[in-house]
PDB file of N, CA and C in Angstrom:
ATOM      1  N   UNK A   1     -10.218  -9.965 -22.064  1.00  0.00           N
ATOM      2  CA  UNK A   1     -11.316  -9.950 -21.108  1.00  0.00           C
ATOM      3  C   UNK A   1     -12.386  -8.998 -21.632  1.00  0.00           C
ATOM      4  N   UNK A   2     -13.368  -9.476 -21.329  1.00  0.00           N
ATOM      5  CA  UNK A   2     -14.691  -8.801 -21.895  1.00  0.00           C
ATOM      6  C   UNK A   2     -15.093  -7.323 -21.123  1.00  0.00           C
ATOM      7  N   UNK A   3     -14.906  -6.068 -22.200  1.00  0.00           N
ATOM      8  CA  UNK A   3     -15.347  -5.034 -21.529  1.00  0.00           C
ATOM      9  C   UNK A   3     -16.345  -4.782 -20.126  1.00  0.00           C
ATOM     10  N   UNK A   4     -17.423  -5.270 -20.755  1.00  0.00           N
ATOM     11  CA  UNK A   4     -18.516  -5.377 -19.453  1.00  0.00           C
ATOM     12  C   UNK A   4     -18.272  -5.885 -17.759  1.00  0.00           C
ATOM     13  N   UNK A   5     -16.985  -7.152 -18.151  1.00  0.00           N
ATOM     14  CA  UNK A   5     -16.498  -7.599 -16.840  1.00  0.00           C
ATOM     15  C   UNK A   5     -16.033  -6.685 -16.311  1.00  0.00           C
ATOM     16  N   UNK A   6     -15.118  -6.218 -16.797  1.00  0.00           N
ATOM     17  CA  UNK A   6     -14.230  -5.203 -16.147  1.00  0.00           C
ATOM     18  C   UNK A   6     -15.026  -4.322 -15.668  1.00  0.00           C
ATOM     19  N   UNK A   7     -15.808  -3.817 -16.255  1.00  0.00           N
ATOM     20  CA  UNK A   7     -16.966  -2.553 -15.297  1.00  0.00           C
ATOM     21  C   UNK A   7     -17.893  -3.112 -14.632  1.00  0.00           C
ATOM     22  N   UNK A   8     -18.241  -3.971 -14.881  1.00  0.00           N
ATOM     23  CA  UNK A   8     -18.967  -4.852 -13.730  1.00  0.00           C
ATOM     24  C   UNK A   8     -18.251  -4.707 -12.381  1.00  0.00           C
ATOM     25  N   UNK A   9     -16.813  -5.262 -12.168  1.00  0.00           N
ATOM     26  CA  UNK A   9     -16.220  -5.808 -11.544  1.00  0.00           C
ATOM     27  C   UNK A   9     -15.535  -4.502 -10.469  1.00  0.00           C
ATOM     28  N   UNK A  10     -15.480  -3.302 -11.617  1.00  0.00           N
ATOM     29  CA  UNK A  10     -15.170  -2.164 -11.253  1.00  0.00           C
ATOM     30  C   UNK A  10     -16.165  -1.349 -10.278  1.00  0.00           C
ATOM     31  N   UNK A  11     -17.470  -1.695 -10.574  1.00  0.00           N
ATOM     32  CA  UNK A  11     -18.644  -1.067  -9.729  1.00  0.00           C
ATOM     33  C   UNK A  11     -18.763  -1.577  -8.638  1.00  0.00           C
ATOM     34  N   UNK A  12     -18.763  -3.206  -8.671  1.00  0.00           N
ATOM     35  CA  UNK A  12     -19.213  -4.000  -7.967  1.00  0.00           C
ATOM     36  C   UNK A  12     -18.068  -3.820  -6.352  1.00  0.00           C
ATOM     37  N   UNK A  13     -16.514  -3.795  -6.895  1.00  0.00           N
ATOM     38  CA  UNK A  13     -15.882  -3.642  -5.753  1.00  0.00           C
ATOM     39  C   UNK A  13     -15.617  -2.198  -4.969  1.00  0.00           C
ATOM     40  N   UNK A  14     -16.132  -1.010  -5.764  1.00  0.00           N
ATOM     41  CA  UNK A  14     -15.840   0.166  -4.962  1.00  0.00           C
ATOM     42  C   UNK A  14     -14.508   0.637  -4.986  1.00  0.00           C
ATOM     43  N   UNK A  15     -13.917   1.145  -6.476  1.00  0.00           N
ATOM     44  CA  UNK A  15     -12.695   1.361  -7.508  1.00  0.00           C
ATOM     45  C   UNK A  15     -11.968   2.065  -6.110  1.00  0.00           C
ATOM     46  N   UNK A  16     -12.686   2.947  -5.469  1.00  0.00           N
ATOM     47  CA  UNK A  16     -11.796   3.376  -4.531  1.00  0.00           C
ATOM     48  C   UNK A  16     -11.103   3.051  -2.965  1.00  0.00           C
ATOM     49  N   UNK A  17     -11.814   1.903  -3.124  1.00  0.00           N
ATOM     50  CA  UNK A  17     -11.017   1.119  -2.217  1.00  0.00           C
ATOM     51  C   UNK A  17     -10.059   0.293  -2.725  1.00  0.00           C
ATOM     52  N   UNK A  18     -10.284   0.081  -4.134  1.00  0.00           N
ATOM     53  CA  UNK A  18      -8.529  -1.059  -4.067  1.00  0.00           C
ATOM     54  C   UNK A  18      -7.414  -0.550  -4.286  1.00  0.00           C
ATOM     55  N   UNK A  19      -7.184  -1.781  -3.434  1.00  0.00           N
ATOM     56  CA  UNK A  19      -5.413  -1.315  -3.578  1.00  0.00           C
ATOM     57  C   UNK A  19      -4.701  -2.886  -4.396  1.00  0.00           C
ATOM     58  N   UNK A  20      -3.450  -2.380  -4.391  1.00  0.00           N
ATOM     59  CA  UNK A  20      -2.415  -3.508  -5.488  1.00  0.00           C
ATOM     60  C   UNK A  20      -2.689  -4.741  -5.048  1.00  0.00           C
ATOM     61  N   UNK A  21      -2.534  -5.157  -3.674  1.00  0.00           N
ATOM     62  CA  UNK A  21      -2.764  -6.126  -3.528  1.00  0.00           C
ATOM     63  C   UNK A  21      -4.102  -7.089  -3.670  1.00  0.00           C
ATOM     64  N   UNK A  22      -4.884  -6.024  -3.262  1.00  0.00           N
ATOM     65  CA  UNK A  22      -6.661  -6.763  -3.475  1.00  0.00           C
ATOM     66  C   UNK A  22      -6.412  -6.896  -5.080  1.00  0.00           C
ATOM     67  N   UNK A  23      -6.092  -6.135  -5.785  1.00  0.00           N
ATOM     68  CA  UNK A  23      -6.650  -6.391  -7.224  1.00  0.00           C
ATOM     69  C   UNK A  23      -5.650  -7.093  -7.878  1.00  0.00           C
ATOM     70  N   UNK A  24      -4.795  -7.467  -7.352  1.00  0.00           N
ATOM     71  CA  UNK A  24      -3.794  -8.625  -7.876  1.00  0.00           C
ATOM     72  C   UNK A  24      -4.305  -9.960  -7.299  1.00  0.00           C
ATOM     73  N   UNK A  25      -4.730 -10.112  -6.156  1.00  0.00           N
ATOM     74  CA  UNK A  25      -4.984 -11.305  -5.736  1.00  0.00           C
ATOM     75  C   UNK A  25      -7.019 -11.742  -6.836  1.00  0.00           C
ATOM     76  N   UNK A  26      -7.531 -10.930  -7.167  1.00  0.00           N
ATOM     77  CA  UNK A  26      -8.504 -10.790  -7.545  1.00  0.00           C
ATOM     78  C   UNK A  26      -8.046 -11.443  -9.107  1.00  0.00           C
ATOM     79  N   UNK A  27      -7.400 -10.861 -10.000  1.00  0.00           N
ATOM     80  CA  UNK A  27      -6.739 -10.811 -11.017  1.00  0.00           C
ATOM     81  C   UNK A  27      -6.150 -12.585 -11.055  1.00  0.00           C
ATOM     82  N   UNK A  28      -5.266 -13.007 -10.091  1.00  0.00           N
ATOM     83  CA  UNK A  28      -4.960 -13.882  -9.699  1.00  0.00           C
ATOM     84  C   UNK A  28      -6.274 -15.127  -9.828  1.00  0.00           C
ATOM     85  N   UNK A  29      -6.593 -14.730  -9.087  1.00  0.00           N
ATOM     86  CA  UNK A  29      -7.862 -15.996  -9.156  1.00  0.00           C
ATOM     87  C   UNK A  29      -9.397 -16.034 -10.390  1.00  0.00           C
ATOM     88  N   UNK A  30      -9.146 -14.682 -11.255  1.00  0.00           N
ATOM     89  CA  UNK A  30      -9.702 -15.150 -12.391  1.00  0.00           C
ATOM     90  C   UNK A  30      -8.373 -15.876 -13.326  1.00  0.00           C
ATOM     91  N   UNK A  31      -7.435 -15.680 -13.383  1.00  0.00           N
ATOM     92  CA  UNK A  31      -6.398 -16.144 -14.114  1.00  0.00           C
ATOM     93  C   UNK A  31      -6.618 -17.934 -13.833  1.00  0.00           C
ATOM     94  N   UNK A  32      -6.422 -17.832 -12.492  1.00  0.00           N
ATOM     95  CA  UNK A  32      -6.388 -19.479 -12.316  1.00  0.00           C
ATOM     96  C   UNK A  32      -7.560 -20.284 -12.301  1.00  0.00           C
ATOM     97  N   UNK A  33      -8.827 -19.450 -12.372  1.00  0.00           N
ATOM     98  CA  UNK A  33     -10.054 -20.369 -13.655  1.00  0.00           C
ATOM     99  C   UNK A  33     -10.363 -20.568 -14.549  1.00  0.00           C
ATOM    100  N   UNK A  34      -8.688 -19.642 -15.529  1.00  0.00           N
ATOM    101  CA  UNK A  34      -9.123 -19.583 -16.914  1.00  0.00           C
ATOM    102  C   UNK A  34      -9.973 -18.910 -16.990  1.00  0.00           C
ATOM    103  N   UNK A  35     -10.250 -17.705 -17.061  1.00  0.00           N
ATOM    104  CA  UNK A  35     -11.256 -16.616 -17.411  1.00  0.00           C
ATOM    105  C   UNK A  35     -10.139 -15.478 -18.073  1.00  0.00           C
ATOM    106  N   UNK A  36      -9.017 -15.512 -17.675  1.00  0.00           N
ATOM    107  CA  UNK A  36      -7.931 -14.183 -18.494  1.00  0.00           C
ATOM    108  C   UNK A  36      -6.799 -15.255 -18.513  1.00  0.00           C
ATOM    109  N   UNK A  37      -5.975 -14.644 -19.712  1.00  0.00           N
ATOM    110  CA  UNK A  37      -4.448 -14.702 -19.782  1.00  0.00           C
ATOM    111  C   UNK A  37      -3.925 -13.872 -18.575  1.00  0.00           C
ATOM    112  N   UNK A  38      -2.341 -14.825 -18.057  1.00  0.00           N
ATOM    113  CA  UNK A  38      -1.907 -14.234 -17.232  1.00  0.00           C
ATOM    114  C   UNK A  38      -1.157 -12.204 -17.472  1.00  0.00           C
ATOM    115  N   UNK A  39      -1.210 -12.181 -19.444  1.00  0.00           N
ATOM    116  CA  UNK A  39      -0.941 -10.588 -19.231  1.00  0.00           C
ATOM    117  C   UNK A  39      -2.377  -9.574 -18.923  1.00  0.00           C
ATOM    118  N   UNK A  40      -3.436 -10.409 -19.248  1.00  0.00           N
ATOM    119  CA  UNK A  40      -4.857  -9.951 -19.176  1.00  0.00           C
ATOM    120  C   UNK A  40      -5.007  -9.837 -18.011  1.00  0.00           C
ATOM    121  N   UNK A  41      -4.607 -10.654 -16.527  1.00  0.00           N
ATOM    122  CA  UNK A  41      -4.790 -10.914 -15.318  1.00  0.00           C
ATOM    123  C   UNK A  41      -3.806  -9.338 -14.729  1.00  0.00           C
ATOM    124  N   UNK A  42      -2.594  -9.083 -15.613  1.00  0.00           N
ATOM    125  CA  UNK A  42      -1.369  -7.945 -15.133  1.00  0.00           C
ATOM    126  C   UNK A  42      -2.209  -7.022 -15.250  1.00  0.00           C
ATOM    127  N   UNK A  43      -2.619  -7.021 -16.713  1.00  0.00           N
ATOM    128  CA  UNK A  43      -3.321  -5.430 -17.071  1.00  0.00           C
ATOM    129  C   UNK A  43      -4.064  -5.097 -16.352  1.00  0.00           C
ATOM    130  N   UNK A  44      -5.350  -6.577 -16.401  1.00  0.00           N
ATOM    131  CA  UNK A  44      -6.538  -5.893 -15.047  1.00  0.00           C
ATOM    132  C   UNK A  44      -6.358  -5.575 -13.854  1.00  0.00           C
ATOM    133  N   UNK A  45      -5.536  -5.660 -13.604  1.00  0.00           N
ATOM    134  CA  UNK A  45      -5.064  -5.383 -12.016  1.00  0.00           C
ATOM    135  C   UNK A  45      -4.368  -3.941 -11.944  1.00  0.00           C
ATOM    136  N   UNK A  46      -3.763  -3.897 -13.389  1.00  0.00           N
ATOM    137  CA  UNK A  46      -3.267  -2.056 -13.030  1.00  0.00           C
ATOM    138  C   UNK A  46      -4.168  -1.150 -13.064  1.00  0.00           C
ATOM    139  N   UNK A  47      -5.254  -1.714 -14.231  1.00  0.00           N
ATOM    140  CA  UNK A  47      -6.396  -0.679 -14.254  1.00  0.00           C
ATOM    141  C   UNK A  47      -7.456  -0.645 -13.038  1.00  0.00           C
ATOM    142  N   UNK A  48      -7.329  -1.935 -12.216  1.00  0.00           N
ATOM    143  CA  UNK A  48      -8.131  -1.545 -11.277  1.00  0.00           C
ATOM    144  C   UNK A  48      -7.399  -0.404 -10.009  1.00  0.00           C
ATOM    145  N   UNK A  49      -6.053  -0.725 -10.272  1.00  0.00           N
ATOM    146  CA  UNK A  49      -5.336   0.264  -9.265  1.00  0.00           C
ATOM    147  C   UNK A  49      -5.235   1.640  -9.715  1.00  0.00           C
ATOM    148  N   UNK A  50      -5.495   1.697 -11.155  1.00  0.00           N
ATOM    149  CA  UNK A  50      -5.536   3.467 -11.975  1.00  0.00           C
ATOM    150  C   UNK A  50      -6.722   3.719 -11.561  1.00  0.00           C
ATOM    151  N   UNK A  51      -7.935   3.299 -11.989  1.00  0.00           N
ATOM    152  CA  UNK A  51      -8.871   3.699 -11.612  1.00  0.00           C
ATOM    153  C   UNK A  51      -8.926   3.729 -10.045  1.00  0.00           C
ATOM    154  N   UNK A  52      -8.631   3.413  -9.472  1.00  0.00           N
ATOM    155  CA  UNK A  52      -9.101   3.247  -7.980  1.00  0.00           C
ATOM    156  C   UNK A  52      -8.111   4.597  -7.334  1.00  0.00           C
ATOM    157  N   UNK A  53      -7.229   5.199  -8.072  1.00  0.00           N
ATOM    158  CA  UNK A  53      -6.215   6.186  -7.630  1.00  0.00           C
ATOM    159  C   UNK A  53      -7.363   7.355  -8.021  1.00  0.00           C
ATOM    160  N   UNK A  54      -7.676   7.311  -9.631  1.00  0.00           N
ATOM    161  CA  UNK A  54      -8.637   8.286  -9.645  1.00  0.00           C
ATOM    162  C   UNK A  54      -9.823   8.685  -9.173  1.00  0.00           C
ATOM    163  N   UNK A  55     -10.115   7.285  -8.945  1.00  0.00           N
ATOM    164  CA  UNK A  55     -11.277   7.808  -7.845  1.00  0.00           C
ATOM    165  C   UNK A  55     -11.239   8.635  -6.622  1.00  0.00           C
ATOM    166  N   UNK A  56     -10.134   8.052  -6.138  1.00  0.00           N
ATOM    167  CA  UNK A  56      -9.794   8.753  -4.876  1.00  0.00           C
ATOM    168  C   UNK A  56      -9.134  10.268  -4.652  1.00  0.00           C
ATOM    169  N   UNK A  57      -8.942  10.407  -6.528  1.00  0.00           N
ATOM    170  CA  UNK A  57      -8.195  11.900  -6.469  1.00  0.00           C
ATOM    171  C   UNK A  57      -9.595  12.839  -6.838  1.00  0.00           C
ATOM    172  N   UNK A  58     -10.353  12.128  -7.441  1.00  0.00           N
ATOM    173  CA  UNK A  58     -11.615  12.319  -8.056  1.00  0.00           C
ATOM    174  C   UNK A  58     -12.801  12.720  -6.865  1.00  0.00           C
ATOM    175  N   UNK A  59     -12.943  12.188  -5.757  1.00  0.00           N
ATOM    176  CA  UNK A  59     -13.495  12.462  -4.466  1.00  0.00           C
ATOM    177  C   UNK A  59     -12.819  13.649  -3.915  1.00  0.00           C
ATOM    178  N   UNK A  60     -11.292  13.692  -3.082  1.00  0.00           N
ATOM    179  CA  UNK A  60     -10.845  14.356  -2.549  1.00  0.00           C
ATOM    180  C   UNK A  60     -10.909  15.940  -3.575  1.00  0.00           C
ATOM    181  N   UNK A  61     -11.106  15.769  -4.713  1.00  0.00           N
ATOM    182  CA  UNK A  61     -10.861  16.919  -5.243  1.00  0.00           C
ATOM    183  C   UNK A  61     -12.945  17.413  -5.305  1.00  0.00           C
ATOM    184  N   UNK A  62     -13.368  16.710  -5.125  1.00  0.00           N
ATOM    185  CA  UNK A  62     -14.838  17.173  -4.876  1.00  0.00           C
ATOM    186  C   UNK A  62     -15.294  17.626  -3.138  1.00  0.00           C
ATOM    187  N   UNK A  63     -14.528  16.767  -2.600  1.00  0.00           N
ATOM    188  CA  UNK A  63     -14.858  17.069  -0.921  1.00  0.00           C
ATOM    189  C   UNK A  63     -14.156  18.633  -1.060  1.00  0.00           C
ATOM    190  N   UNK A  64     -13.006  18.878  -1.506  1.00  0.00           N
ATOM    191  CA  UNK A  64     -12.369  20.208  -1.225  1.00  0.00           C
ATOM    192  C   UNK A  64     -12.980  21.244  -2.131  1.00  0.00           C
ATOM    193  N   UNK A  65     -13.754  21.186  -2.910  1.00  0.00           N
ATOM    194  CA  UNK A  65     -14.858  21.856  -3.307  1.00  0.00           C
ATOM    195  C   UNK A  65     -16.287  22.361  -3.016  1.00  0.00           C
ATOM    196  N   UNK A  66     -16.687  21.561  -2.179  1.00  0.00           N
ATOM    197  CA  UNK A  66     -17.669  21.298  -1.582  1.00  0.00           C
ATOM    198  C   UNK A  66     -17.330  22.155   0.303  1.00  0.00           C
ATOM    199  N   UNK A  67     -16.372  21.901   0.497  1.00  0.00           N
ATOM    200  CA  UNK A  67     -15.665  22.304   2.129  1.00  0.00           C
ATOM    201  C   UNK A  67     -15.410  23.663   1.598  1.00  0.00           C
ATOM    202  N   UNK A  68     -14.590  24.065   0.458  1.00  0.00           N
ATOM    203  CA  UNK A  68     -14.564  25.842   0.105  1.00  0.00           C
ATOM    204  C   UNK A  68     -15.737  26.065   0.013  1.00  0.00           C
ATOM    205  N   UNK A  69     -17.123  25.810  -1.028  1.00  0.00           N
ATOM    206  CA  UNK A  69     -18.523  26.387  -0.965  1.00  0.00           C
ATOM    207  C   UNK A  69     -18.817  26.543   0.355  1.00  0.00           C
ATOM    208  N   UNK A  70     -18.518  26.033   1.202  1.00  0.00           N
ATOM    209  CA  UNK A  70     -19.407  25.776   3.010  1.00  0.00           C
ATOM    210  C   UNK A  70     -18.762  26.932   3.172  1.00  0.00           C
ATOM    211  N   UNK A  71     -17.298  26.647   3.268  1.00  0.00           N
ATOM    212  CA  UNK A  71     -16.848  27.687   4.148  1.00  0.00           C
ATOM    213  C   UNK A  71     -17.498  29.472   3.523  1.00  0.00           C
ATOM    214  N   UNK A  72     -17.173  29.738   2.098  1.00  0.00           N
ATOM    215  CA  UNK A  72     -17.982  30.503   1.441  1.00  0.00           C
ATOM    216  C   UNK A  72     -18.918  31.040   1.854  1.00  0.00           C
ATOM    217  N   UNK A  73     -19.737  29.863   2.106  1.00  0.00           N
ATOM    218  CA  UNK A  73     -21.719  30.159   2.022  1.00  0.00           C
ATOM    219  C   UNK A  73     -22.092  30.482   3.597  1.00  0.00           C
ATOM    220  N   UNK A  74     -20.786  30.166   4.392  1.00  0.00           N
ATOM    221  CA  UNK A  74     -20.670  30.488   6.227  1.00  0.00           C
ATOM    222  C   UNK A  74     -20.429  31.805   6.350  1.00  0.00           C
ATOM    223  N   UNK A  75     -19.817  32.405   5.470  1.00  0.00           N
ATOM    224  CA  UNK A  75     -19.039  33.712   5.633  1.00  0.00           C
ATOM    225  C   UNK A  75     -17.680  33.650   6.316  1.00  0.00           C
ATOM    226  N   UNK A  76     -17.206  32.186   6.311  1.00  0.00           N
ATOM    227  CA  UNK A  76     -16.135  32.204   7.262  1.00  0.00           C
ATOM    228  C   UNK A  76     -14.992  32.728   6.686  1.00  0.00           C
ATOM    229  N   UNK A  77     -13.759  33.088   7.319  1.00  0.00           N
ATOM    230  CA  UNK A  77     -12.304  32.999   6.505  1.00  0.00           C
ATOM    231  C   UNK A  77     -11.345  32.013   6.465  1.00  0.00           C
ATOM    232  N   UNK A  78     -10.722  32.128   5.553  1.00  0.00           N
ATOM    233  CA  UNK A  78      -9.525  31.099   5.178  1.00  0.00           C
ATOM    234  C   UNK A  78      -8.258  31.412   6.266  1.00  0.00           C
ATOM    235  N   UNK A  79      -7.478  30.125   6.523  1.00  0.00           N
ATOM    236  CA  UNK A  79      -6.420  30.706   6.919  1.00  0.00           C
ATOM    237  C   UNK A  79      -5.301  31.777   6.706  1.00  0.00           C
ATOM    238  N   UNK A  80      -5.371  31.595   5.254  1.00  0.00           N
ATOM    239  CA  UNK A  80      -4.966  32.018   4.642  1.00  0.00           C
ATOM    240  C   UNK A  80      -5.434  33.827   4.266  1.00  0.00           C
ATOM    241  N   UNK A  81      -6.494  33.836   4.324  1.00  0.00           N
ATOM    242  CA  UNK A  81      -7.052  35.208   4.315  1.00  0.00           C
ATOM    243  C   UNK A  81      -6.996  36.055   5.961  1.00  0.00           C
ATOM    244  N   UNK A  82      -6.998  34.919   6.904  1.00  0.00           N
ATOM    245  CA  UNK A  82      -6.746  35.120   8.085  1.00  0.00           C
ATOM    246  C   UNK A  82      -5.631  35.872   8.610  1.00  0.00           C
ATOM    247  N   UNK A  83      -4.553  34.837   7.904  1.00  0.00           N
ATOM    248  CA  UNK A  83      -2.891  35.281   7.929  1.00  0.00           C
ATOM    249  C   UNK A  83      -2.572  36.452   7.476  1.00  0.00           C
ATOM    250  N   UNK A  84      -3.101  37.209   6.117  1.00  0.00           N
ATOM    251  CA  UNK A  84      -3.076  38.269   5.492  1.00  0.00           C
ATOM    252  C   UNK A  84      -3.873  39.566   6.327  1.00  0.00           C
ATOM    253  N   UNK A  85      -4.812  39.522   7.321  1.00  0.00           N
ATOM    254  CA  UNK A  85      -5.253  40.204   8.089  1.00  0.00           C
ATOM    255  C   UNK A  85      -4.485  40.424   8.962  1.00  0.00           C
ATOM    256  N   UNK A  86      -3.654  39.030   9.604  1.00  0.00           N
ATOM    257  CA  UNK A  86      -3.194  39.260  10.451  1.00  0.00           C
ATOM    258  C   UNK A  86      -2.193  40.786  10.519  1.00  0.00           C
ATOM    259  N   UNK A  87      -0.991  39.868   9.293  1.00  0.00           N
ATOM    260  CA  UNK A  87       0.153  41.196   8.857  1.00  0.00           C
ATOM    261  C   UNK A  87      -0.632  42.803   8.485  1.00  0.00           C
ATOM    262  N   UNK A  88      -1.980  42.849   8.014  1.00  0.00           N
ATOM    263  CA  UNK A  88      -2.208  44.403   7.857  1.00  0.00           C
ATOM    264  C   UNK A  88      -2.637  44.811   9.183  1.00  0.00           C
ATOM    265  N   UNK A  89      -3.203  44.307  10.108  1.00  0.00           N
ATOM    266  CA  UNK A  89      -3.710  44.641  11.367  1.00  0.00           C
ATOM    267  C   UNK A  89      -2.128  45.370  12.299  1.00  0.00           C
ATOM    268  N   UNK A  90      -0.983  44.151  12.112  1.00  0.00           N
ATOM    269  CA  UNK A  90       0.096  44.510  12.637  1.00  0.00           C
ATOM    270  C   UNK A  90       1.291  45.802  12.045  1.00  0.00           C
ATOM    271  N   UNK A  91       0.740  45.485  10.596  1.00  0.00           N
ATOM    272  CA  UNK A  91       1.575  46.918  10.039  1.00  0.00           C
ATOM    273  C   UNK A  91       0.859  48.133  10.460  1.00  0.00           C
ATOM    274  N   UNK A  92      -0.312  48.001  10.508  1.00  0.00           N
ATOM    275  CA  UNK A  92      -1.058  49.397  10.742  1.00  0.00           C
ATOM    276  C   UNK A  92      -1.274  50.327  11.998  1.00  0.00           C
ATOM    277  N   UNK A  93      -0.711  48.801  13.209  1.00  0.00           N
ATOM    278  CA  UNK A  93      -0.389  49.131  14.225  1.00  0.00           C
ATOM    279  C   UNK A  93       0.851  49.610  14.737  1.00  0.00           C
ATOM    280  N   UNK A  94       1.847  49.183  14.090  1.00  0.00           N
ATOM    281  CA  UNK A  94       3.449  49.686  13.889  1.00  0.00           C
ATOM    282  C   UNK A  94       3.320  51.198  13.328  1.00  0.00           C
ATOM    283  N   UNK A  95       2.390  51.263  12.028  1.00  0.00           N
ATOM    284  CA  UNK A  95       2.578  52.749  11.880  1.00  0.00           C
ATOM    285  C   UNK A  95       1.687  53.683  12.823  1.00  0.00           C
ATOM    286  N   UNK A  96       0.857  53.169  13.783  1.00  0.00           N
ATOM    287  CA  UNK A  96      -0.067  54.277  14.623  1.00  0.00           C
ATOM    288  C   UNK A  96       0.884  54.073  15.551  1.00  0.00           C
ATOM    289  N   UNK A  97       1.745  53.146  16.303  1.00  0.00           N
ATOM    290  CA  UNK A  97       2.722  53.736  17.321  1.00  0.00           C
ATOM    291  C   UNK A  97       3.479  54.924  16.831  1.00  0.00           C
ATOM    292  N   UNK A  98       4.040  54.542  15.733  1.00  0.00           N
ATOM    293  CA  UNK A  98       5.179  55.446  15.170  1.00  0.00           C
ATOM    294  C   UNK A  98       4.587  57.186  15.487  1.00  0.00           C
ATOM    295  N   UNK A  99       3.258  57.095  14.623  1.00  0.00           N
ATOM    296  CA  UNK A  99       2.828  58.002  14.593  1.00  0.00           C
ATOM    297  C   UNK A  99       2.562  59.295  16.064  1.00  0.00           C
ATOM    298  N   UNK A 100       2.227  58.185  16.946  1.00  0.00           N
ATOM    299  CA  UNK A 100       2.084  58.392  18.437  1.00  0.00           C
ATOM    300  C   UNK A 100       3.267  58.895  19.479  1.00  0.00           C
ATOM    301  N   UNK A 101       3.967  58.137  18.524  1.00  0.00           N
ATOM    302  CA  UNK A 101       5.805  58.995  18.843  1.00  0.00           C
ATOM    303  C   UNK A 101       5.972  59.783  18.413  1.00  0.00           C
ATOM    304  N   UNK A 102       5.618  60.355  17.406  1.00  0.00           N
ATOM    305  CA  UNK A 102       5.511  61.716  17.106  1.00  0.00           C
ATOM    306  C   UNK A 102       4.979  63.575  17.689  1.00  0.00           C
ATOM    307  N   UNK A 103       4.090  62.834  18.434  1.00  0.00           N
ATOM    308  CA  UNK A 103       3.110  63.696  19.478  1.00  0.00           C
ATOM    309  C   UNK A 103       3.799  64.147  20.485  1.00  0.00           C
TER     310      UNK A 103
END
Protein backbone atom coordinates (compact mmCIF):
# COMPACT_ATOMS: atom_id res chain seq x y z
CA UNK A 1 0.00 0.00 0.00
CA UNK A 2 1.12 3.33 -0.98
CA UNK A 3 2.75 5.47 1.76
CA UNK A 4 0.66 8.59 1.14
CA UNK A 5 -2.63 6.41 1.61
CA UNK A 6 -1.87 5.44 4.75
CA UNK A 7 -1.33 9.11 5.98
CA UNK A 8 -3.96 10.31 4.13
CA UNK A 9 -6.19 7.88 5.67
CA UNK A 10 -4.49 8.42 9.03
CA UNK A 11 -5.37 12.27 9.09
CA UNK A 12 -8.43 11.98 7.48
CA UNK A 13 -9.97 9.55 10.28
CA UNK A 14 -8.65 11.16 13.57
CA UNK A 15 -5.72 8.30 14.60
CA UNK A 16 -7.16 8.86 17.97
CA UNK A 17 -10.27 7.72 17.73
CA UNK A 18 -9.72 4.27 16.26
CA UNK A 19 -10.14 1.47 17.66
CA UNK A 20 -9.52 -2.46 16.37
CA UNK A 21 -12.58 -2.79 15.19
CA UNK A 22 -13.13 0.47 13.04
CA UNK A 23 -9.74 -0.12 11.50
CA UNK A 24 -10.23 -3.69 10.73
CA UNK A 25 -13.51 -3.25 9.23
CA UNK A 26 -11.86 -0.24 7.21
CA UNK A 27 -8.83 -2.50 6.26
CA UNK A 28 -11.48 -5.05 5.36
CA UNK A 29 -13.18 -3.17 2.76
CA UNK A 30 -10.07 -1.80 1.02
CA UNK A 31 -8.97 -5.50 0.87
CA UNK A 32 -12.25 -6.47 -0.78
CA UNK A 33 -11.74 -3.78 -3.70
CA UNK A 34 -8.51 -4.94 -4.29
CA UNK A 35 -6.63 -1.95 -3.21
CA UNK A 36 -4.29 -4.20 -0.46
CA UNK A 37 -3.30 -7.78 0.04
CA UNK A 38 -5.12 -9.39 2.74
CA UNK A 39 -1.46 -9.22 4.94
CA UNK A 40 -1.35 -5.44 3.75
CA UNK A 41 -5.14 -5.13 4.93
CA UNK A 42 -3.59 -7.00 8.76
CA UNK A 43 -0.71 -4.64 8.87
CA UNK A 44 -2.82 -1.54 8.11
CA UNK A 45 -5.07 -2.07 10.61
CA UNK A 46 -2.38 -2.58 13.42
CA UNK A 47 -0.76 0.53 12.50
CA UNK A 48 -3.83 2.33 12.54
CA UNK A 49 -4.47 0.92 16.11
CA UNK A 50 -0.49 1.83 17.13
CA UNK A 51 -0.83 4.99 16.03
CA UNK A 52 -4.17 5.72 17.36
CA UNK A 53 -2.80 4.34 21.01
CA UNK A 54 -0.09 6.95 20.56
CA UNK A 55 -1.99 9.49 19.93
CA UNK A 56 -3.96 9.10 22.74
CA UNK A 57 -0.89 8.59 25.04
CA UNK A 58 0.53 11.52 23.09
CA UNK A 59 -2.54 13.96 24.14
CA UNK A 60 -3.06 12.69 27.66
CA UNK A 61 0.58 13.19 28.28
CA UNK A 62 0.22 16.94 26.92
CA UNK A 63 -3.20 17.68 28.76
CA UNK A 64 -1.19 16.61 32.07
CA UNK A 65 1.33 19.10 31.22
CA UNK A 66 -0.55 21.74 30.42
CA UNK A 67 -3.10 21.05 33.86
CA UNK A 68 0.53 21.05 36.03
CA UNK A 69 1.54 24.62 34.20
CA UNK A 70 -2.20 25.94 35.29
CA UNK A 71 -2.05 24.61 38.41
CA UNK A 72 1.67 26.21 38.72
CA UNK A 73 0.83 29.55 37.12
CA UNK A 74 -2.53 29.55 39.88
CA UNK A 75 -0.26 29.23 42.74
CA UNK A 76 -2.31 26.34 43.65
CA UNK A 77 -1.07 23.06 45.55
CA UNK A 78 -0.81 19.56 44.67
CA UNK A 79 -2.36 16.95 46.58
CA UNK A 80 0.33 15.72 47.09
CA UNK A 81 2.18 18.78 48.44
CA UNK A 82 -1.06 19.20 50.35
CA UNK A 83 -0.67 15.77 52.07
CA UNK A 84 2.96 16.63 53.06
CA UNK A 85 1.67 19.85 54.84
CA UNK A 86 -0.75 18.09 56.18
CA UNK A 87 1.77 15.53 58.32
CA UNK A 88 4.20 18.71 59.23
CA UNK A 89 1.27 20.84 60.47
CA UNK A 90 0.29 17.61 62.65
CA UNK A 91 3.83 16.72 63.85
CA UNK A 92 4.41 20.19 64.92
CA UNK A 93 1.33 20.16 66.71
CA UNK A 94 2.08 16.86 68.63
CA UNK A 95 5.35 18.46 69.59
CA UNK A 96 3.70 21.97 70.94
CA UNK A 97 1.25 19.77 73.06
CA UNK A 98 4.08 17.81 74.37
CA UNK A 99 5.80 20.82 75.00
CA UNK A 100 2.70 22.38 76.85
CA UNK A 101 2.84 19.35 79.12
CA UNK A 102 5.73 20.35 80.20
CA UNK A 103 4.64 23.74 81.82
Amino acid sequence: MKNLLKKSILIGMGAISITREKAEKLAREFEEKGEVTSDEARQFADELVQKGEQERSNLKEAVKREVDNLIRTAGLVTKQEFDQLDIRVRQLELQASKGDAGN
